[in-house]
C-alpha atoms as a PDB file:
ATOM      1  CA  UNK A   1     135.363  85.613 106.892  1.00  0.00           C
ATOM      2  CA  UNK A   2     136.936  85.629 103.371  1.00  0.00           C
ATOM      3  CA  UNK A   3     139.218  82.719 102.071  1.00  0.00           C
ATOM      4  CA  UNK A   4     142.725  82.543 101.756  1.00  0.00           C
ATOM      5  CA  UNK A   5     143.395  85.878 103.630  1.00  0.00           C
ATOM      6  CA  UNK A   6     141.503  88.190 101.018  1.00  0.00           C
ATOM      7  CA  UNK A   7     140.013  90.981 102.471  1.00  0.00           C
ATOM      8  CA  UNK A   8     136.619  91.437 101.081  1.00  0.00           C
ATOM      9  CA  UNK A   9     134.595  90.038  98.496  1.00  0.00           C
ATOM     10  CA  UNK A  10     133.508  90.970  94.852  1.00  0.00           C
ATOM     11  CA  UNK A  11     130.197  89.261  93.247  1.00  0.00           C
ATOM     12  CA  UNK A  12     129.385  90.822  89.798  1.00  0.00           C
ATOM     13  CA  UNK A  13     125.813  90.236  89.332  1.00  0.00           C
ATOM     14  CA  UNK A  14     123.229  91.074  86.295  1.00  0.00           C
ATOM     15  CA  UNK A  15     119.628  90.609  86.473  1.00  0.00           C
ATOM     16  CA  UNK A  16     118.707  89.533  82.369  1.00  0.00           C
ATOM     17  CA  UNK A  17     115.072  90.987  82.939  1.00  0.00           C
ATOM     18  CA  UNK A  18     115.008  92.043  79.115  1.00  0.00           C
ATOM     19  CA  UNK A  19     110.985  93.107  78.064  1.00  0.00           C
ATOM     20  CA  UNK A  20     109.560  91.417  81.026  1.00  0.00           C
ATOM     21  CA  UNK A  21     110.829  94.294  83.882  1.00  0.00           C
ATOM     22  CA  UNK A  22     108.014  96.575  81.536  1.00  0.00           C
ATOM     23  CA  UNK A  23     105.815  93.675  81.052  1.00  0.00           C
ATOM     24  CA  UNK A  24     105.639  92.829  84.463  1.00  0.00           C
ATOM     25  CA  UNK A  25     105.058  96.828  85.549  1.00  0.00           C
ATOM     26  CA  UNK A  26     101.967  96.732  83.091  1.00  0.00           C
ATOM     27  CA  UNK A  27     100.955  93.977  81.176  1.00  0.00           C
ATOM     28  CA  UNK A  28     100.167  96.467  78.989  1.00  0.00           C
ATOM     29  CA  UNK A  29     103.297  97.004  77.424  1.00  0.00           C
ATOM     30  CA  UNK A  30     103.532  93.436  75.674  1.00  0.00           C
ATOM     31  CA  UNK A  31     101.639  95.459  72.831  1.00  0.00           C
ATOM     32  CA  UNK A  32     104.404  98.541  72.766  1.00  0.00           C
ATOM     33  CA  UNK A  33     107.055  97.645  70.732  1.00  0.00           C
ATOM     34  CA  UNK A  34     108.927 100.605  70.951  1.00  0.00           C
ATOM     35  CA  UNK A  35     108.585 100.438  74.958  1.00  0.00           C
ATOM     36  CA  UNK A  36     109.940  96.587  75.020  1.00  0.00           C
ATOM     37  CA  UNK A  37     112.842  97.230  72.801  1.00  0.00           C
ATOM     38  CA  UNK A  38     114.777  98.422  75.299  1.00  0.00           C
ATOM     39  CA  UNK A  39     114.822  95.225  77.034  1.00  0.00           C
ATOM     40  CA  UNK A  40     115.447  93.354  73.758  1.00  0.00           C
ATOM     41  CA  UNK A  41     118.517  95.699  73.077  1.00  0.00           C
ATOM     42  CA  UNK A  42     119.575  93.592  76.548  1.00  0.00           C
ATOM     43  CA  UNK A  43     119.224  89.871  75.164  1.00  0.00           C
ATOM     44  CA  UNK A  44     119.954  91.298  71.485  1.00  0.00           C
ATOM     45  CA  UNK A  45     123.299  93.401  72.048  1.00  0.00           C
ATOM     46  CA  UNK A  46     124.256  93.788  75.817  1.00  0.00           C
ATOM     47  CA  UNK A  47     124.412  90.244  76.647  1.00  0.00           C
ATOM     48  CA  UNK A  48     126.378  88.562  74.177  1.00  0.00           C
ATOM     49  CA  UNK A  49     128.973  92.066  74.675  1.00  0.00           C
ATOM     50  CA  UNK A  50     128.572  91.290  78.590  1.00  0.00           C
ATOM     51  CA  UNK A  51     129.825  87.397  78.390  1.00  0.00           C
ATOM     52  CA  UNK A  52     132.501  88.436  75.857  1.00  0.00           C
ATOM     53  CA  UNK A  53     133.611  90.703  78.134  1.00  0.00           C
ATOM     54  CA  UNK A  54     133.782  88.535  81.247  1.00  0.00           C
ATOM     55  CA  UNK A  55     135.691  86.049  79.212  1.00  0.00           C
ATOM     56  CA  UNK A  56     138.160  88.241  78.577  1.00  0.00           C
ATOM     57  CA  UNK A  57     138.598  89.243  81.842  1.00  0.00           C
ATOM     58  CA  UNK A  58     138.156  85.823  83.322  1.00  0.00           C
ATOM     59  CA  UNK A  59     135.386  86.888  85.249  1.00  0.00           C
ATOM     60  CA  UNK A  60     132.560  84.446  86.650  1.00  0.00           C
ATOM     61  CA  UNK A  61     129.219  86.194  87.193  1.00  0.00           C
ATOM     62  CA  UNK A  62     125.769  85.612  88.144  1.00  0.00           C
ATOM     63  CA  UNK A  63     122.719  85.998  86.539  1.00  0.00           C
ATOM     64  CA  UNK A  64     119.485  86.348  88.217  1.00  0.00           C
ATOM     65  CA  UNK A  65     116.325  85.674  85.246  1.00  0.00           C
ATOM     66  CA  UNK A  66     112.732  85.478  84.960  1.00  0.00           C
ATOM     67  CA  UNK A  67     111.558  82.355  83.846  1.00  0.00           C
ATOM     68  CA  UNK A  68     109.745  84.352  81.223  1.00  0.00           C
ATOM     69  CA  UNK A  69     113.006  85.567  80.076  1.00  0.00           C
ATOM     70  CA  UNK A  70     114.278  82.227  79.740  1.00  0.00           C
ATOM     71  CA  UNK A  71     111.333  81.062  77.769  1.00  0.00           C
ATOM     72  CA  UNK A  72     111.379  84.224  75.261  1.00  0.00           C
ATOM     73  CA  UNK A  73     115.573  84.045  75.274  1.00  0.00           C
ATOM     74  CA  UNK A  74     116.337  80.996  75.771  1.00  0.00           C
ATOM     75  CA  UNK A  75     119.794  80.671  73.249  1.00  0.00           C
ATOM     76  CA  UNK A  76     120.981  83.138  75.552  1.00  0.00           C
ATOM     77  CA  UNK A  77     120.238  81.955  78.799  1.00  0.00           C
ATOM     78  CA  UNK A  78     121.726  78.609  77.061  1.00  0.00           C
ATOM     79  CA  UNK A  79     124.822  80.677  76.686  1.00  0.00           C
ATOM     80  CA  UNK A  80     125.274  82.303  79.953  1.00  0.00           C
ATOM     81  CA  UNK A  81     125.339  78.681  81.349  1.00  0.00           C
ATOM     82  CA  UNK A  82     127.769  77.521  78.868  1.00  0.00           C
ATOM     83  CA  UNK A  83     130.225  79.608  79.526  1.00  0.00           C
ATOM     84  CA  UNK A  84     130.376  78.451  83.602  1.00  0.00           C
ATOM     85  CA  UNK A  85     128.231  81.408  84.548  1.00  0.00           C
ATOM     86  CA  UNK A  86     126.001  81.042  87.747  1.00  0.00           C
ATOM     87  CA  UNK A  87     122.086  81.342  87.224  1.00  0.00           C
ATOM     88  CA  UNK A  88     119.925  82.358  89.747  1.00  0.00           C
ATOM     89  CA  UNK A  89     115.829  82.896  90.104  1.00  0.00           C
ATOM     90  CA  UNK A  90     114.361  86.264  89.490  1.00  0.00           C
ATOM     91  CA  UNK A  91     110.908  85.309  89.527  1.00  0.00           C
ATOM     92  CA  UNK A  92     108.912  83.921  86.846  1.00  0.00           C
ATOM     93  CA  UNK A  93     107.153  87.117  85.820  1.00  0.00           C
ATOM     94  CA  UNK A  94     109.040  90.158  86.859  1.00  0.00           C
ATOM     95  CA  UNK A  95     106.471  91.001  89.760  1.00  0.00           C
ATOM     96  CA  UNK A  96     106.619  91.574  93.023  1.00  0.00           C
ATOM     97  CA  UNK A  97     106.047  88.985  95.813  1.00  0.00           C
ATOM     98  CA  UNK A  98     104.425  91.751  97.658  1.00  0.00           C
ATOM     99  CA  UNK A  99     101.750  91.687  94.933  1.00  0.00           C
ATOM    100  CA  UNK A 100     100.865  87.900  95.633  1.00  0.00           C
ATOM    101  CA  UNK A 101      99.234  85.851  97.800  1.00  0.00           C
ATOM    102  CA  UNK A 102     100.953  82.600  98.982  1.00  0.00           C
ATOM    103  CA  UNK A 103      99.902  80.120  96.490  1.00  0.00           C
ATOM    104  CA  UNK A 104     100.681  82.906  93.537  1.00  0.00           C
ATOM    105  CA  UNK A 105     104.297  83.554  94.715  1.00  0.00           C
ATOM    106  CA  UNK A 106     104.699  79.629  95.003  1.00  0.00           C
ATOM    107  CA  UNK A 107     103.557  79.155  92.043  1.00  0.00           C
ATOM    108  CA  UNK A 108     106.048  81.975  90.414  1.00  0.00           C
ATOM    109  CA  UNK A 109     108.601  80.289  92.183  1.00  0.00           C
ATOM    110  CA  UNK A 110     107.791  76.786  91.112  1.00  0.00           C
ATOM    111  CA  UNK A 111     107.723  77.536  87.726  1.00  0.00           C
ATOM    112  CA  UNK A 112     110.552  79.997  87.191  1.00  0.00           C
ATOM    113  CA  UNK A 113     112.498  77.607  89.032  1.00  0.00           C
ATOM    114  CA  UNK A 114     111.511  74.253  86.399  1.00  0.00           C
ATOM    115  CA  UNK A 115     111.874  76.768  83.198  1.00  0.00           C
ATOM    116  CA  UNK A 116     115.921  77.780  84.532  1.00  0.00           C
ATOM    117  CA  UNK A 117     116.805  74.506  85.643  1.00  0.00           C
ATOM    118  CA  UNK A 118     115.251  72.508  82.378  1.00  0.00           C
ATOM    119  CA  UNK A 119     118.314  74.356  80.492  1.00  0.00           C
ATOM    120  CA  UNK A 120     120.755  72.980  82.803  1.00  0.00           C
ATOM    121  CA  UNK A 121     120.905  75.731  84.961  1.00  0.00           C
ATOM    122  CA  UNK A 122     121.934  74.468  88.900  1.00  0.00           C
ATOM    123  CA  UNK A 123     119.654  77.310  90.213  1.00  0.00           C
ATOM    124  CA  UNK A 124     120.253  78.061  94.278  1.00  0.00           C
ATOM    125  CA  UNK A 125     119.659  81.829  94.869  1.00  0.00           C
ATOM    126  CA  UNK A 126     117.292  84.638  94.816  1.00  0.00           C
ATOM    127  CA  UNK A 127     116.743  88.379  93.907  1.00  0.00           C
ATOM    128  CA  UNK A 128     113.074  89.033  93.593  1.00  0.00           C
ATOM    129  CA  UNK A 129     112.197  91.463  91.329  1.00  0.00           C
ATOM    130  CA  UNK A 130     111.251  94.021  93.991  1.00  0.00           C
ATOM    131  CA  UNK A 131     114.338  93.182  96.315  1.00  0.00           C
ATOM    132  CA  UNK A 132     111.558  92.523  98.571  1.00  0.00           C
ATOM    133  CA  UNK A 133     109.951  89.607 100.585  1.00  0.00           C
ATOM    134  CA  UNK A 134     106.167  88.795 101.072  1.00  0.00           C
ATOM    135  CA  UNK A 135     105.381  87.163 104.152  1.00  0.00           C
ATOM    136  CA  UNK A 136     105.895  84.063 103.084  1.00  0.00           C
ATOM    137  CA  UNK A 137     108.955  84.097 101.136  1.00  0.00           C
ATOM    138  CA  UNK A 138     111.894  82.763 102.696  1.00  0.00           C
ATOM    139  CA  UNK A 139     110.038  79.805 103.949  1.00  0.00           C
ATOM    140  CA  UNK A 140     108.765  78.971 100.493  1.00  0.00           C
ATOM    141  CA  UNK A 141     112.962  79.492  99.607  1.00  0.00           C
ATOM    142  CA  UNK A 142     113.217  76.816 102.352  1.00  0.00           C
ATOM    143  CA  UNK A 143     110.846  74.546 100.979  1.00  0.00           C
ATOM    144  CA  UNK A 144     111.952  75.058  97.185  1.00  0.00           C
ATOM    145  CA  UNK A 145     116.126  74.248  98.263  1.00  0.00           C
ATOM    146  CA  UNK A 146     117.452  77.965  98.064  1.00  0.00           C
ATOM    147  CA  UNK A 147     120.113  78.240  99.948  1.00  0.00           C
ATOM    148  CA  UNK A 148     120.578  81.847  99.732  1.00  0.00           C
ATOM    149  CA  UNK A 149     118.998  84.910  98.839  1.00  0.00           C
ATOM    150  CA  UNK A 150     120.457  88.176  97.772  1.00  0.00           C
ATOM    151  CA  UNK A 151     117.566  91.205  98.381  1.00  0.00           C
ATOM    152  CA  UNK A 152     117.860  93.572 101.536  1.00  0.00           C
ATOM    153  CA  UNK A 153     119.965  96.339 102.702  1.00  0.00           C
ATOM    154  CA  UNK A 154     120.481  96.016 106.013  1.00  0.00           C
ATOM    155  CA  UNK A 155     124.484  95.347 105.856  1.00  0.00           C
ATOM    156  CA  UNK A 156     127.560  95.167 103.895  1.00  0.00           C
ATOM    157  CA  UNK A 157     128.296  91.340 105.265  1.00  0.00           C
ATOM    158  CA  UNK A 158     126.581  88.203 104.690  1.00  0.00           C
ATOM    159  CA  UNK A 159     124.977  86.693 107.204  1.00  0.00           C
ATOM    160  CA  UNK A 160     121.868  83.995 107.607  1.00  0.00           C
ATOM    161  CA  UNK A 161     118.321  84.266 109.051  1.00  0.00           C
ATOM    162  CA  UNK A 162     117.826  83.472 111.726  1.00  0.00           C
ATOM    163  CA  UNK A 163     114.421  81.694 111.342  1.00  0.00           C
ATOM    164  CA  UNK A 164     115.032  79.934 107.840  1.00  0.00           C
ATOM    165  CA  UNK A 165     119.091  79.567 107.454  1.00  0.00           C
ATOM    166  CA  UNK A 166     118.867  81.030 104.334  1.00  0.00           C
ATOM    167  CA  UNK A 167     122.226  83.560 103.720  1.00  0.00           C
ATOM    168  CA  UNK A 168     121.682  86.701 102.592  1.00  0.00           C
ATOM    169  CA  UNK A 169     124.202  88.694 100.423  1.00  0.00           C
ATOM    170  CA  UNK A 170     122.953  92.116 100.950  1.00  0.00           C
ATOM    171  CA  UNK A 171     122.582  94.559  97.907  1.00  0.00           C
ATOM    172  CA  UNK A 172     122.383  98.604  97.584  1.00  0.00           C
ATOM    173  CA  UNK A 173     120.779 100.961  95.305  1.00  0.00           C
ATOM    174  CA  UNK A 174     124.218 102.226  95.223  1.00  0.00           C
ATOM    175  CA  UNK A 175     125.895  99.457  93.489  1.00  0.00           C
ATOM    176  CA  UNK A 176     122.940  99.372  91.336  1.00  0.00           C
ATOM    177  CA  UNK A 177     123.338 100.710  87.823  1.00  0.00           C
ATOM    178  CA  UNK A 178     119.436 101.548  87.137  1.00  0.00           C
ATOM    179  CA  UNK A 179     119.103 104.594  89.789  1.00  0.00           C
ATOM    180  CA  UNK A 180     121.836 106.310  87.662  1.00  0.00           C
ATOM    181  CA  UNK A 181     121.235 105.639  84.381  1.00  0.00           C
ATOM    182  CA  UNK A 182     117.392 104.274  83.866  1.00  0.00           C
ATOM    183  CA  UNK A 183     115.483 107.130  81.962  1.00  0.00           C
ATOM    184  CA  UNK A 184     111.631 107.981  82.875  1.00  0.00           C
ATOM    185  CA  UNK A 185     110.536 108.219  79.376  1.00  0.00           C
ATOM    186  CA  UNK A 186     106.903 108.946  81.369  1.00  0.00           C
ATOM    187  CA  UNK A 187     108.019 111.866  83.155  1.00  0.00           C
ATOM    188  CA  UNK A 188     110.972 113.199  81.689  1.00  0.00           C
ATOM    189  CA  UNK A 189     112.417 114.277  85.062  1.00  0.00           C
ATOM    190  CA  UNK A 190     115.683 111.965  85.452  1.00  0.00           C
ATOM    191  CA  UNK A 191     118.853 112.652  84.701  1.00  0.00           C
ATOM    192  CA  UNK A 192     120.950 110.214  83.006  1.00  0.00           C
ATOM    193  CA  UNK A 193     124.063 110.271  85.086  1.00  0.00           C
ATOM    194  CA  UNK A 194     127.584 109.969  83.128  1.00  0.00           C
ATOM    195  CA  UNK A 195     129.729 106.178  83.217  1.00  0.00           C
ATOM    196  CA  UNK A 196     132.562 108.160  84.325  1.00  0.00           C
ATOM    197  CA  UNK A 197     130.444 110.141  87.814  1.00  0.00           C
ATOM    198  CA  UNK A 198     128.791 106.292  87.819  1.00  0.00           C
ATOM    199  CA  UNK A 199     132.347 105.143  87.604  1.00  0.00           C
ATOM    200  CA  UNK A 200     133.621 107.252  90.331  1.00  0.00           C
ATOM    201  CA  UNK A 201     130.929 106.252  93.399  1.00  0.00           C
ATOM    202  CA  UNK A 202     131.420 103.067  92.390  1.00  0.00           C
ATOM    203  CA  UNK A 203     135.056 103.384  92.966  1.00  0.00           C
ATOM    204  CA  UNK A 204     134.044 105.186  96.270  1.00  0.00           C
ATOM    205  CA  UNK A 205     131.954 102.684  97.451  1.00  0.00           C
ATOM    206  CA  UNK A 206     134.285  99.561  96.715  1.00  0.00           C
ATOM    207  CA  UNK A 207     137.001 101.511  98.579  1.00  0.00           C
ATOM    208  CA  UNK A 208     134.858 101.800 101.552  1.00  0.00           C
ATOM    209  CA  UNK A 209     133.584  98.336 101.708  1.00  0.00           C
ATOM    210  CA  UNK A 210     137.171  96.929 100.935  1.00  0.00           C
ATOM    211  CA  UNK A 211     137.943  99.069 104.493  1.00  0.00           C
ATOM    212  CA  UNK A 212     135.681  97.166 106.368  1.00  0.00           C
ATOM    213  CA  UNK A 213     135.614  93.873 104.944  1.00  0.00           C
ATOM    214  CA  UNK A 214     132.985  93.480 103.417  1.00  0.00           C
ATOM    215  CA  UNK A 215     130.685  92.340 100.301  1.00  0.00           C
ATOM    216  CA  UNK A 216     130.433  94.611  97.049  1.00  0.00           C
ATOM    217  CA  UNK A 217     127.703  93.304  95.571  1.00  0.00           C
ATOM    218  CA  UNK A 218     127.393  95.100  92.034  1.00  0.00           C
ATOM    219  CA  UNK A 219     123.624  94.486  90.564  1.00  0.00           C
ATOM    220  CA  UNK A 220     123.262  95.809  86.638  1.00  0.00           C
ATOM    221  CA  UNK A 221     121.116  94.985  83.755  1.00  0.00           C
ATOM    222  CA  UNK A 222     121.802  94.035  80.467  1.00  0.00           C
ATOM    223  CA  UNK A 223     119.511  96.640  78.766  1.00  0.00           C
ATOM    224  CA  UNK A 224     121.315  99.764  81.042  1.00  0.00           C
ATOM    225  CA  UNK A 225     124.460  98.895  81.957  1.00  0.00           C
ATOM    226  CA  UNK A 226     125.309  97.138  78.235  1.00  0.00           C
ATOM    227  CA  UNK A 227     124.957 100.600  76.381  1.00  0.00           C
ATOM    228  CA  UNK A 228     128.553 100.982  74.502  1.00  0.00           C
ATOM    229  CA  UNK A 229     129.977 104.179  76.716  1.00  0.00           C
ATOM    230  CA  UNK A 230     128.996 102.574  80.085  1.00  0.00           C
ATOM    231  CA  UNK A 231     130.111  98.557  79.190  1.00  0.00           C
ATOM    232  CA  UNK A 232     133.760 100.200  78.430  1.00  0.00           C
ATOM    233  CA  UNK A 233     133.573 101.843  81.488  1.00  0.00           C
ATOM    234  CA  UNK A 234     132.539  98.695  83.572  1.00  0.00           C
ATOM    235  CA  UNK A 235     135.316  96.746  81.895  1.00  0.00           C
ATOM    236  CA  UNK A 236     138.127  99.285  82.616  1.00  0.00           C
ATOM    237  CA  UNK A 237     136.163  99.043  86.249  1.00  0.00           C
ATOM    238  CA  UNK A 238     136.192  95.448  86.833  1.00  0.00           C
ATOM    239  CA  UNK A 239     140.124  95.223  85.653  1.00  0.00           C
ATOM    240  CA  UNK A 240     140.938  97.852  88.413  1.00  0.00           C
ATOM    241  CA  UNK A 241     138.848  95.671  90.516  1.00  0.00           C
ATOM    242  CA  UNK A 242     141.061  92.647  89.909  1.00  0.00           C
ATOM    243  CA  UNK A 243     144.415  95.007  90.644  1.00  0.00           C
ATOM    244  CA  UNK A 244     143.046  94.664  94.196  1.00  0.00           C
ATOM    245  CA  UNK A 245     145.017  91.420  95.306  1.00  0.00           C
ATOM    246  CA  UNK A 246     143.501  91.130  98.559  1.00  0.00           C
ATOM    247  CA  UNK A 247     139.714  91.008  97.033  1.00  0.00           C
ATOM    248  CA  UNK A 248     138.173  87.692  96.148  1.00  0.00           C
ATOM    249  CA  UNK A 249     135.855  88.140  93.001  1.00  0.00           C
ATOM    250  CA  UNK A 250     133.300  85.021  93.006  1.00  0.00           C
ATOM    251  CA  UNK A 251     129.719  84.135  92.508  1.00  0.00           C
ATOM    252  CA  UNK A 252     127.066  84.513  94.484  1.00  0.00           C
ATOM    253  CA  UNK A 253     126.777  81.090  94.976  1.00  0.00           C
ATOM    254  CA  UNK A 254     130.621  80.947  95.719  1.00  0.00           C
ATOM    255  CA  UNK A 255     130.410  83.660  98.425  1.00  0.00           C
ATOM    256  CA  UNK A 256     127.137  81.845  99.880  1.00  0.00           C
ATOM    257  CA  UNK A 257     128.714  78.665 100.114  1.00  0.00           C
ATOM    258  CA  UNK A 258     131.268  79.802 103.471  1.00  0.00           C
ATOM    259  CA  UNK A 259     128.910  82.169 105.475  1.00  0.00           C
ATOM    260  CA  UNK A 260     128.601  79.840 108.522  1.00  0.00           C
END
């Protein structure tokens, strides 16, 4: 299904949630400064290292952001679109749809959707905060001109639904860099992994899915994955990633584009 004889498919994603992914957990934590700076240390360090870093690899990502993020960032949103990066939605608060009735997740939708595309963002696709769906979601992607949505787990292939048309680019916790290396600061009882064990299921994984075709989907976060140690270890990742002739590395958009 891939173009020009590639084997499989590469999309290096990052949802920019910076202090809204604890704001939207409990609105709370807008008043804990010490809790939200580790989601400014995403928009404040990680994400101008991240872009520099995909320009020198020649790398185009995507970016799935809050509208609130875009509102309290917006000189870097401005920049991720600047340099030819793709944006897509990621709600307007970081909440679940599952949490919402109908006319609330519209209404998240509708406005996340003005705030991204008001900076000159060509927004088409959608990772909810909870990779999860309410009822009512992919018809209110329909209505709202999504063309693709990027969520459940269910394969390592794109494919559409049935019902709505809408392609899905399926995702893993595997690929994801916060079950490794986010930190219960609550609890105490997580383990931050190493970039190099990280490194090597990663390695693993893209092997596997390379086997059979398929999409690797890597999902990170600005404020995790942009920590010094680990953003050397995704660039010496990604450039072994590009040894791989025979695997097309493209946006989400890109790779939505030719699922028939």
């Amino acid at each position: 299904m891939w173009p020009e004889s590639k084997k499989c498919a590469a999309v290096i994603s990052f949802d920019f949630d910076a202090e809204e992914v604890w704001i939207g957990e409990n609105p709370e934590n807008a008043e804990r400064p010490g809790t939200l700076s580790q989601g400014t240390y995403g928009a404040k360090v990680a994400v101008p290292a991240i872009l520099a870093m995909l320009e020198g690899l020649d790398i185009t990502a995507s970016f799935f952001i809050p509208g609130r993020v875009a509102e309290r960032h917006t000189a870097q949103v401005q920049q991720i679109i600047a340099a030819g990066h793709e944006v897509g939605h990621h709600g307007y608060t970081h909440t679940s749809p599952t949490e919402l009735g109908a006319v609330a997740e519209e209404a998240e939708l509708v406005k996340g959707l003005e705030i991204l595309n008001s900076l000159g963002a060509n927004v088409r696709g959608y990772r909810s905060p909870a990779w999860d769906f309410s009822p009512y979601t992919l018809d209110l992607l329909v209505k709202h001109g999504f063309t693709y949505s990027s969520n459940l787990m269910d394969d390592i292939k794109p494919y559409r639904h049935p019902k709505q048309g809408i392609v899905e680019l399926p995702v893993h916790w595997t690929l994801d860099d916060a079950p490794h290396f986010w930190f219960d600061g609550a609890s105490w009882n997580k383990t931050i992994r190493t970039a190099a064990e990280v490194r090597a299921l990663w390695a693993e994984e893209f092997a596997g899915v390379r086997a059979m075709g398929g999409l690797f989907m890597l999902t990170m976060h600005p404020q995790i994955i942009g920590r010094p140690g680990r953003l050397l270890m995704l660039e010496e990742f990604l450039v072994w990633v590009k040894s791989h002739s025979d695997v097309w590395i493209a946006t989400a958009g890109e790779v939505a584009d030719i699922v028939e």
